[in-house]
Protein backbone atom coordinates (compact mmCIF):
# COMPACT_ATOMS: atom_id res chain seq x y z
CA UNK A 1 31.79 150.94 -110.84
CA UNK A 2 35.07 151.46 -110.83
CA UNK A 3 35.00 151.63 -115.43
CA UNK A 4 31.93 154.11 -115.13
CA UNK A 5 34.47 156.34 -112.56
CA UNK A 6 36.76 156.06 -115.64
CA UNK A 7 34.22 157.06 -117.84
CA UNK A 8 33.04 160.27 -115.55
CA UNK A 9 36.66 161.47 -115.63
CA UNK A 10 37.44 160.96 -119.01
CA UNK A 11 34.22 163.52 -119.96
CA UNK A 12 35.07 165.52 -117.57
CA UNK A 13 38.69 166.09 -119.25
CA UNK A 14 37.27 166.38 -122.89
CA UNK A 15 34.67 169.19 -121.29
CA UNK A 16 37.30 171.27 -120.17
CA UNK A 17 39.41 170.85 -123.34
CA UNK A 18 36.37 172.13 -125.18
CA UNK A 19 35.17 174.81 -122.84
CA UNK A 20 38.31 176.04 -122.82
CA UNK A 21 38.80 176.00 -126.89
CA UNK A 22 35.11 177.50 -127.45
CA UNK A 23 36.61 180.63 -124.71
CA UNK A 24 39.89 181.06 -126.72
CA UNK A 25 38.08 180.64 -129.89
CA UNK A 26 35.72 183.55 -129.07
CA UNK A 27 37.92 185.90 -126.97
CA UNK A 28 39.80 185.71 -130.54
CA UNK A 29 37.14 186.77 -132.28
CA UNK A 30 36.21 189.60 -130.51
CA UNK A 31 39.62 191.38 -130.27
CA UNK A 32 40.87 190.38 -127.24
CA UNK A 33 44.19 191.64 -127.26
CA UNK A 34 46.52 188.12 -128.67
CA UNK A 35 49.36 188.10 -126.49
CA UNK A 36 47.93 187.85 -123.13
CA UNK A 37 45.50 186.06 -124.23
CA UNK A 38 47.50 183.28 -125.72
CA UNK A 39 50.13 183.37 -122.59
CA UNK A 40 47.32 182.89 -120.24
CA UNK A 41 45.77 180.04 -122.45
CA UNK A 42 49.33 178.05 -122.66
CA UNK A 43 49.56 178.34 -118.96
CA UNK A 44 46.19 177.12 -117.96
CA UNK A 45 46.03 173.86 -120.31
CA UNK A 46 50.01 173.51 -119.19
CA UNK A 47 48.93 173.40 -115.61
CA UNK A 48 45.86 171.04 -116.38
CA UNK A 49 48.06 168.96 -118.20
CA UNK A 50 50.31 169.09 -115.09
CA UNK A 51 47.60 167.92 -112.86
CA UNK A 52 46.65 164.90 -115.04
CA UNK A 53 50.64 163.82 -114.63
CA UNK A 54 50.30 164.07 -111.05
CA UNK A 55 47.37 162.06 -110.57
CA UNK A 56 46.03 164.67 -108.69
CA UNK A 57 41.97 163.67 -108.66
CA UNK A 58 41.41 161.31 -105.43
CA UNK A 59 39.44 160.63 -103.09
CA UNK A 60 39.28 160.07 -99.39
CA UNK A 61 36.78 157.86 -97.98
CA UNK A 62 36.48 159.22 -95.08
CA UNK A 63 35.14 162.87 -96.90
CA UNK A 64 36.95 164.95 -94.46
CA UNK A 65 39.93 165.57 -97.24
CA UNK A 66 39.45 165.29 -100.79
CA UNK A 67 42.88 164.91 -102.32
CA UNK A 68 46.24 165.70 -101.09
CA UNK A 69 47.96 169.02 -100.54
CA UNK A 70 49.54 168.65 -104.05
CA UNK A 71 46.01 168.35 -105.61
CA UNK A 72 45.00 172.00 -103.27
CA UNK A 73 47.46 173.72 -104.81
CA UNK A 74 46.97 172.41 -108.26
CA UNK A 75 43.32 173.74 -108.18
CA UNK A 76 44.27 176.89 -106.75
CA UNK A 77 46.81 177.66 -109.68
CA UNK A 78 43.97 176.38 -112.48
CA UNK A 79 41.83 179.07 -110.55
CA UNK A 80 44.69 181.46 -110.79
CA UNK A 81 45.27 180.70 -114.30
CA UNK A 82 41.48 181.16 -115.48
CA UNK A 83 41.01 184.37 -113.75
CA UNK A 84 43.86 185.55 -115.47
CA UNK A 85 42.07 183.98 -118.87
CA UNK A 86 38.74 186.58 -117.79
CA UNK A 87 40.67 189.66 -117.28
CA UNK A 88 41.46 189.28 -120.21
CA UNK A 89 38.25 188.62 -121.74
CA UNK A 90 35.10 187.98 -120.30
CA UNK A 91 34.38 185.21 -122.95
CA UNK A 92 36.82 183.08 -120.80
CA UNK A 93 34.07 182.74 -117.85
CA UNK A 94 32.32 179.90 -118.93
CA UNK A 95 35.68 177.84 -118.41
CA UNK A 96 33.73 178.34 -114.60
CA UNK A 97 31.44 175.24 -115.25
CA UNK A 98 34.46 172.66 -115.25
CA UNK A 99 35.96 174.46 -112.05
CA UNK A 100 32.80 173.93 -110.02
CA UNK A 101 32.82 170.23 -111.33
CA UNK A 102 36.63 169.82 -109.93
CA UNK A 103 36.52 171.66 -106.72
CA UNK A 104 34.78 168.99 -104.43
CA UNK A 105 36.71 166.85 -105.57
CA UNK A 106 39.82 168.76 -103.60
CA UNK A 107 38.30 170.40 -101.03
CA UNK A 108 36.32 169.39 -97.90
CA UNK A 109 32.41 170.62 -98.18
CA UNK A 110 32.44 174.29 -96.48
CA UNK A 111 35.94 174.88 -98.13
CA UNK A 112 34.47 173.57 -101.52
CA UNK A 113 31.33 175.90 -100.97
CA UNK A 114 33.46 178.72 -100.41
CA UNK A 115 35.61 178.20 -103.63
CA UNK A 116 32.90 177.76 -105.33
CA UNK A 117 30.84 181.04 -104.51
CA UNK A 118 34.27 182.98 -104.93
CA UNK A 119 34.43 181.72 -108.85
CA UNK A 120 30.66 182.65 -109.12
CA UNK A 121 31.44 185.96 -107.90
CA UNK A 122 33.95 186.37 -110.63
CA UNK A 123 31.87 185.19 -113.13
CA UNK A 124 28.80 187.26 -112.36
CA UNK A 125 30.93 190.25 -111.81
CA UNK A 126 33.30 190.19 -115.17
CA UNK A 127 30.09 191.03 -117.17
CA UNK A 128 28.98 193.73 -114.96
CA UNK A 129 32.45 195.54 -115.07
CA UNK A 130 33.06 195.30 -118.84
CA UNK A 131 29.54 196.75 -119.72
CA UNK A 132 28.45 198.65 -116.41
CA UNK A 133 25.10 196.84 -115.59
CA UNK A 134 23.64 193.41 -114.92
CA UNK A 135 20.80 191.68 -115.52
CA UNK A 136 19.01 188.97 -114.14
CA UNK A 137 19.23 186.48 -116.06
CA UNK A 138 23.24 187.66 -116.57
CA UNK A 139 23.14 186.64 -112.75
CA UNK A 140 20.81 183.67 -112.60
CA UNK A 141 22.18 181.50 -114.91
CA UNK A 142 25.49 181.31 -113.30
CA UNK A 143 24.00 180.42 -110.04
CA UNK A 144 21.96 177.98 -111.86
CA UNK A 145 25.28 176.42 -113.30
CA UNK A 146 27.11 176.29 -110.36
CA UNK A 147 24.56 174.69 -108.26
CA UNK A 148 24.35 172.16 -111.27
CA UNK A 149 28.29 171.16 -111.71
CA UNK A 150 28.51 171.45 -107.55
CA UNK A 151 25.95 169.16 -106.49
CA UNK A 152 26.95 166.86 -110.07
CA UNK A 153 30.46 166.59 -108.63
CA UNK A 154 29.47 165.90 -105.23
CA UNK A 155 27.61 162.96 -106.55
CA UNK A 156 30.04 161.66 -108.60
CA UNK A 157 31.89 162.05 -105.42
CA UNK A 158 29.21 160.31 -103.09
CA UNK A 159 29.31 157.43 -105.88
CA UNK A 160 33.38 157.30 -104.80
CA UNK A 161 32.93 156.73 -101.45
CA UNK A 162 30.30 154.25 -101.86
CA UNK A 163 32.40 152.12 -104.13
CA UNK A 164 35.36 152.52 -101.97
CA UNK A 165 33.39 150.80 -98.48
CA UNK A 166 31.67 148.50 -101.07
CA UNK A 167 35.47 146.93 -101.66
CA UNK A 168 36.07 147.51 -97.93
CA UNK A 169 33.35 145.30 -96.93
CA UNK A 170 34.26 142.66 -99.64
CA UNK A 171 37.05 142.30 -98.38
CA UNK A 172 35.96 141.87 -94.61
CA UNK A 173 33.28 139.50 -96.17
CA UNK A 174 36.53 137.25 -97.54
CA UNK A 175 38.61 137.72 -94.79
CA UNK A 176 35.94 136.56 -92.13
CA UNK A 177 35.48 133.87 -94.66
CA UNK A 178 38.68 132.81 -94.38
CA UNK A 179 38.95 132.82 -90.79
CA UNK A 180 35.81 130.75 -91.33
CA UNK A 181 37.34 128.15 -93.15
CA UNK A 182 40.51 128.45 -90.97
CA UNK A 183 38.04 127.61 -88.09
CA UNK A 184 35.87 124.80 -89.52
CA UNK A 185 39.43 123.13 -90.47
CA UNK A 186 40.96 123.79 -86.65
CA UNK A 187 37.56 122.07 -85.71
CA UNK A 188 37.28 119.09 -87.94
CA UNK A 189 40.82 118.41 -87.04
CA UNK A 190 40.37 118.61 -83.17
CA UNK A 191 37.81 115.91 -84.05
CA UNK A 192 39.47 113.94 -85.80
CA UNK A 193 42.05 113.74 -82.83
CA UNK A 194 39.39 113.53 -80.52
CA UNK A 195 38.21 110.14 -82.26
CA UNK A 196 41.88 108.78 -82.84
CA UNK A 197 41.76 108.75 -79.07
CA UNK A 198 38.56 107.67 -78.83
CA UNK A 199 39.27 104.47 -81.13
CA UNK A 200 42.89 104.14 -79.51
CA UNK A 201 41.03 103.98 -75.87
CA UNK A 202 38.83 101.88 -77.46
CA UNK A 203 41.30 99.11 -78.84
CA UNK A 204 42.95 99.40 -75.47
CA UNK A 205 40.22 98.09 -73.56
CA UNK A 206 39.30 95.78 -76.26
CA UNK A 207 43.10 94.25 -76.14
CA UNK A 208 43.03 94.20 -72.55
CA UNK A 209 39.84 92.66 -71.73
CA UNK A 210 40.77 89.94 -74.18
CA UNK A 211 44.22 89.32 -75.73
CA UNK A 212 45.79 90.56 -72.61
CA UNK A 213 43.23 88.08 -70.61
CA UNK A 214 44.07 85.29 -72.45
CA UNK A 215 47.76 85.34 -72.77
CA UNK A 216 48.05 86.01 -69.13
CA UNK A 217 45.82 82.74 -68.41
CA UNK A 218 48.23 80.60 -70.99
CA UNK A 219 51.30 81.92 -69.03
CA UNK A 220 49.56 81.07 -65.47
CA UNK A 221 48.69 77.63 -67.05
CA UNK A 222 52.32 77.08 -68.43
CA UNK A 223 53.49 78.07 -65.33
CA UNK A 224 51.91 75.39 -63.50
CA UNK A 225 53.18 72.39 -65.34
CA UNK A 226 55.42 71.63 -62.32
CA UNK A 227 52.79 70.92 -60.27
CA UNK A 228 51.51 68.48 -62.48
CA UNK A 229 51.21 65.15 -61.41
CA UNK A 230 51.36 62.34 -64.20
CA UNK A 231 50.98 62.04 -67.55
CA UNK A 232 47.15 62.02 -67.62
CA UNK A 233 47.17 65.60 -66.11
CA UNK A 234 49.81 67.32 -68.57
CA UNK A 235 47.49 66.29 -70.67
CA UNK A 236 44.84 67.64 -69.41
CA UNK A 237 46.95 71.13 -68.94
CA UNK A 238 47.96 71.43 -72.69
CA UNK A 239 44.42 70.55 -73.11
CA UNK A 240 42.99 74.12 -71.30
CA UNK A 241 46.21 76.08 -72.41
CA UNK A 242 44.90 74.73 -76.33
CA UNK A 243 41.17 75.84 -75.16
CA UNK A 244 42.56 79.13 -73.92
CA UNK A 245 45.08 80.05 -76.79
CA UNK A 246 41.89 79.05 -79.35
CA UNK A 247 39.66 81.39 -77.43
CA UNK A 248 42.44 84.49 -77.39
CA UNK A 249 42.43 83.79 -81.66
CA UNK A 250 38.63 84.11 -81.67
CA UNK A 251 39.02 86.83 -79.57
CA UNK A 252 41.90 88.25 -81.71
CA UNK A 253 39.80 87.60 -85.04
CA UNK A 254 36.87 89.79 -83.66
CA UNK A 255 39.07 93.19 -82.52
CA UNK A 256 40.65 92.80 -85.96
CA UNK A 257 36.72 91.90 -87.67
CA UNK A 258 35.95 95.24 -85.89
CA UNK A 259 38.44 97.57 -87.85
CA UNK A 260 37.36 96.17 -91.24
CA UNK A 261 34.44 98.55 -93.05
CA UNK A 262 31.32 97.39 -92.71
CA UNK A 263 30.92 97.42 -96.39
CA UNK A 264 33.63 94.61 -96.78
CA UNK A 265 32.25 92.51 -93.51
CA UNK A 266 28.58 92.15 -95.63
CA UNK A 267 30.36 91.81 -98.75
CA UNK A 268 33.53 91.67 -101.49
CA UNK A 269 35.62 94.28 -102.46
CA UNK A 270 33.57 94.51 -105.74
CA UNK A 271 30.29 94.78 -104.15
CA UNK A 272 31.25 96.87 -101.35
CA UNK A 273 32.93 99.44 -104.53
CA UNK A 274 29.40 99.11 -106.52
CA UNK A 275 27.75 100.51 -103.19
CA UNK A 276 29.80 103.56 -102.92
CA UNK A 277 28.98 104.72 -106.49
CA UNK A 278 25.77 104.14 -106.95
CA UNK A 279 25.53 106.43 -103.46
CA UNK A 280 27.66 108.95 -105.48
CA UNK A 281 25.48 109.19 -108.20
CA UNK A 282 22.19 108.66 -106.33
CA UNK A 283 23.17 111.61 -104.12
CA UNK A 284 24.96 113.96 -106.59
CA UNK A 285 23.52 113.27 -109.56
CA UNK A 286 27.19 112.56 -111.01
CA UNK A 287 27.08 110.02 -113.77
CA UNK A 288 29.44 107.10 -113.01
CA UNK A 289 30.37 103.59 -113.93
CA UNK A 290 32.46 101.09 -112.16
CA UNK A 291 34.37 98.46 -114.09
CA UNK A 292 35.74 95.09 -113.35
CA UNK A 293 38.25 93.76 -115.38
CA UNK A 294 40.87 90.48 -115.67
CA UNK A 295 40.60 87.41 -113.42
CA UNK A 296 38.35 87.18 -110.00
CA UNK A 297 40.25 89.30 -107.10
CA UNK A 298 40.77 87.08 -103.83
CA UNK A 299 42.65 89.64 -101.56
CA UNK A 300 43.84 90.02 -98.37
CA UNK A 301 41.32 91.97 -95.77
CA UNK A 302 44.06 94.75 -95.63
CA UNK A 303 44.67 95.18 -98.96
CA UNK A 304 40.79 95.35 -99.68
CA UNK A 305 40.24 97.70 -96.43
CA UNK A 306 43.32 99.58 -98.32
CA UNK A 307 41.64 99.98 -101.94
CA UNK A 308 38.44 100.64 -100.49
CA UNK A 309 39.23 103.50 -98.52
CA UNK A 310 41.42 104.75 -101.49
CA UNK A 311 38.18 104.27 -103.31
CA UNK A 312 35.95 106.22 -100.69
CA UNK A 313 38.74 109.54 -100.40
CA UNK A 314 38.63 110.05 -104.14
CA UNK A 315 35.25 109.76 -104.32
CA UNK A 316 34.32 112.36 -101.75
CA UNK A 317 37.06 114.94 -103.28
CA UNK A 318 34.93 113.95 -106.51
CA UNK A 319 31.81 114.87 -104.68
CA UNK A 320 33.39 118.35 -102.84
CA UNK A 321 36.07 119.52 -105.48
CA UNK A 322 36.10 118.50 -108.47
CA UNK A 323 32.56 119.68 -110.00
CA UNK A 324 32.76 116.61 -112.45
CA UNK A 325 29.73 115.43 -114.07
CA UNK A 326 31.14 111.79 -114.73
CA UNK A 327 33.71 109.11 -112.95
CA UNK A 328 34.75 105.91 -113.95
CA UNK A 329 36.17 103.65 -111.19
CA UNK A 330 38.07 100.72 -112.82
CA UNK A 331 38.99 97.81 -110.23
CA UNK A 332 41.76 95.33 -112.70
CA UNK A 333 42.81 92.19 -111.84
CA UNK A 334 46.37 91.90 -113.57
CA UNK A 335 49.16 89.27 -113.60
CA UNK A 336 50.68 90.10 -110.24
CA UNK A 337 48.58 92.92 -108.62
CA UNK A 338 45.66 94.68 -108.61
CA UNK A 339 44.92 98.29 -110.23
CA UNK A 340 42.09 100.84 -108.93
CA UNK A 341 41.59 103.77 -111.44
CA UNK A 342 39.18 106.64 -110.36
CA UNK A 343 39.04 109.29 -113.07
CA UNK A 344 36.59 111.89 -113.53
CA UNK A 345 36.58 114.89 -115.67
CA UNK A 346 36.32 118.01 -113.11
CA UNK A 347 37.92 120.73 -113.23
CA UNK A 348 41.19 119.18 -112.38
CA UNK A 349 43.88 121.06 -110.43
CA UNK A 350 47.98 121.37 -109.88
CA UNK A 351 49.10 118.44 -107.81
CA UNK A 352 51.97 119.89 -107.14
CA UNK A 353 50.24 123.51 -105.88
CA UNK A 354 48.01 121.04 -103.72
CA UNK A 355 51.01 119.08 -102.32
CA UNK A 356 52.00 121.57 -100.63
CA UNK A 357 48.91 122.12 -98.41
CA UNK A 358 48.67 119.82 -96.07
CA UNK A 359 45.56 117.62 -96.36
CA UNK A 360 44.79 119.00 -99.51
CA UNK A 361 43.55 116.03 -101.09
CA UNK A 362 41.74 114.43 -98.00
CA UNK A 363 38.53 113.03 -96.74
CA UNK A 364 37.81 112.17 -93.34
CA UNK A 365 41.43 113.11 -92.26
CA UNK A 366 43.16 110.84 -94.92
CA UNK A 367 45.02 112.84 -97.00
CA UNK A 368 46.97 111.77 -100.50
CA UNK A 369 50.17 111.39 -98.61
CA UNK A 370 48.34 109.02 -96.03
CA UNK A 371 46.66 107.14 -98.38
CA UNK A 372 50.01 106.76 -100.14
CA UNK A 373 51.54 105.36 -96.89
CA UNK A 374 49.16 102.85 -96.37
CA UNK A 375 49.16 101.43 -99.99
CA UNK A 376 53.16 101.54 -99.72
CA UNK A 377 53.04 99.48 -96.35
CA UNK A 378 50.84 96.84 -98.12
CA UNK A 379 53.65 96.67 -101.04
CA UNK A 380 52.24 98.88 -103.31
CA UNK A 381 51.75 102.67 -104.44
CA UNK A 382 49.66 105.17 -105.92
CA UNK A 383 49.65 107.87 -108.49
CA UNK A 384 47.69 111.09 -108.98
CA UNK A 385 48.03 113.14 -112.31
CA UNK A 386 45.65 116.26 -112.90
CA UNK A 387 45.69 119.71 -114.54
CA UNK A 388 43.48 122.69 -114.31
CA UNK A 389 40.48 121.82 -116.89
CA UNK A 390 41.62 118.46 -118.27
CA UNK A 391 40.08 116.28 -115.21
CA UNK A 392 41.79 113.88 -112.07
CA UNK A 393 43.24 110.47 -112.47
CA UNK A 394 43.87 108.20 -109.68
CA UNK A 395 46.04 105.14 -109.35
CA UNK A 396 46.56 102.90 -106.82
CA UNK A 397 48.01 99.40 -106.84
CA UNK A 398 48.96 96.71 -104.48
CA UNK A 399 50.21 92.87 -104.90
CA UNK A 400 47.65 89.90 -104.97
CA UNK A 401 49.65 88.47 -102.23
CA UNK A 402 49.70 89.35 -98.67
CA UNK A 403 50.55 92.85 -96.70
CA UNK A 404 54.48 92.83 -96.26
């Protein structure tokens, strides 16, 4: 819209420039006297020239105002200028078509109306002084022209307008997306606090109703030993403190059992990676491969927990982000740790541009720096290198042995 408004004005100049050399050209010819006639010509392409510096030609959205005061007075000397052009010569009168095309553009409606019917009057009248009569058609056709160029330029002005609240509700569109996405962020982070708690009440109970339980019985039982008469019944108190302290490690194995995945409590690491992305792929349509390379992986439950949920957040940014149409997840077995690889070929991005947004490069509320923490407490570290069109590379790594 806004090239075609380009285009409009750019006619609209070279129609002037012509009108106004075809008037010269034949108030020349016919004898109109030079001097005056070349004065007035200077000073009306001087003061068009004048207006182009200025910027004059606006628009207001509102249509109240069309222009500034600066662009008023600019049209009002053109005017002056040109009606100094047809006393001169009444050749100079068709230089009226490219005034009615530029006065709505400056003037409100009944203002541009008025103008308008004032530089029809001179037009009609310049013939009927120089020769003493008028005819019709010396009459009509004017009219006809003005009504033309007016209701052109109101058009072209209407067209304006409508371009200018097109942009205006573009931009409310984006901004109330924005607030949108501020929103659904503000809301998917009061849940994810809202289930920290949840899982943090959760463990509470879970600790209390059993750890805490159990630990209090062995210090009840130890406390008792005084009381116990005979070797025959120490024995049989170590005995129940042994029972009770075995119970409180079952216990103890099943809270910890309950933070694992479900993915690793069915399976390996391996299998529990081969499940994730074949659900990619299944439900994407993403082409991807896992590999397995170097020696069989026996790790600790952390450290697999750890990979896998490395495994699971660059996945999903795969999935939302990256618009990749393949990813190869490598899982490597080497001398002294192990090495997970996801790399796809997306659009990529600046890591360092995403750094500084917090959560960023997240999934489920575990963003890169998070997932960076949690590899560094189990020993080891990870590495993300990416750039706009050339496709994301992640590495993590951790020691075979056990969590520090």
């Amino acid at each position: 819209m806004h090239r075609v408004m380009r285009t409009l004005t750019v006619v609209q100049h070279i129609l002037f420039g012509v009108l106004a050399a075809v008037c010269v050209t034949r108030s020349w010819s016919t004898g109109a006297p030079r001097v005056p006639l070349v004065v007035a010509a200077v000073a009306l392409l001087a003061w068009y020239a004048v207006g182009l510096r200025w910027g004059a030609r606006s628009t207001d959205p509102s249509g109240s105002a069309v222009a500034g005061t600066h662009g008023r007075w600019w049209l009002l000397g053109l005017v002056a200028c040109w009606l100094a052009l047809v006393l001169v010569s009444s050749e100079n009168v068709w230089l009226a078509f490219s005034l009615w095309l530029l006065i709505p553009h400056f003037f409100p409606v009944r203002w541009a109306v008025v103008i308008s019917v004032g530089v029809l009057a001179v037009v009609i009248w310049r013939p009927w002084f120089e020769t003493g009569g008028l005819t019709v058609a010396e009459a009509l056709g004017p009219a006809i022209g003005a009504l033309f160029a007016f209701a052109l330029s109101r058009g072209q002005h209407q067209l304006v307008r409508d371009a200018i609240e097109r942009q205006r509700l573009v931009d409310s569109l984006v901004k109330a997306q924005d607030e949108m996405a501020a929103l659904h962020d503000e809301l998917a982070s009061s849940q994810r606090e809202a289930g920290v708690l949840q899982e943090r009440g959760r463990l509470s109970r879970d600790i209390h109703d059993t750890l805490a339980q159990g630990f209090s019985s062995i210090v009840l039982l130890a406390r008792g030993r005084s009381v116990v008469a005979g070797e025959a019944g120490l024995t049989d108190l170590l005995t129940q403190i042994e029972s009770t302290a075995s119970s409180n490690l079952t216990e103890a194995r099943e809270v910890v059992s309950a933070l694992a995945p479900k993915t690793l409590s069915d399976s390996g690491l391996v299998q529990a990676l081969g499940r994730i992305v074949d659900t990619l792929s299944r439900e994407t349509g993403i082409a991807t491969e896992l590999r397995v390379e170097g020696e069989p992986l026996h790790l600790p439950t952390a450290n697999e927990v750890a990979l896998l949920r490395t495994a699971q957040g660059a996945l999903a940014n795969v999935r939302s982000h990256s618009g990749a149409g393949r990813v190869v997840v490598t899982l490597s077995g080497l001398e002294d740790r192990v090495l997970l690889e996801v790399v796809d070929d997306g659009r990529g991005f600046d890591p360092e541009a995403v750094a500084e947004r917090a959560g960023a490069y997240s999934h489920g509320g575990y963003g890169l720096p998070s997932t960076r923490a949690r590899l560094r407490e189990l020993g080891g570290d990870l590495v993300l290198e990416s750039a706009p069109g050339e496709g994301t590379a992640l590495s993590a790594h951790l020691p075979l042995g056990t969590a520090r």
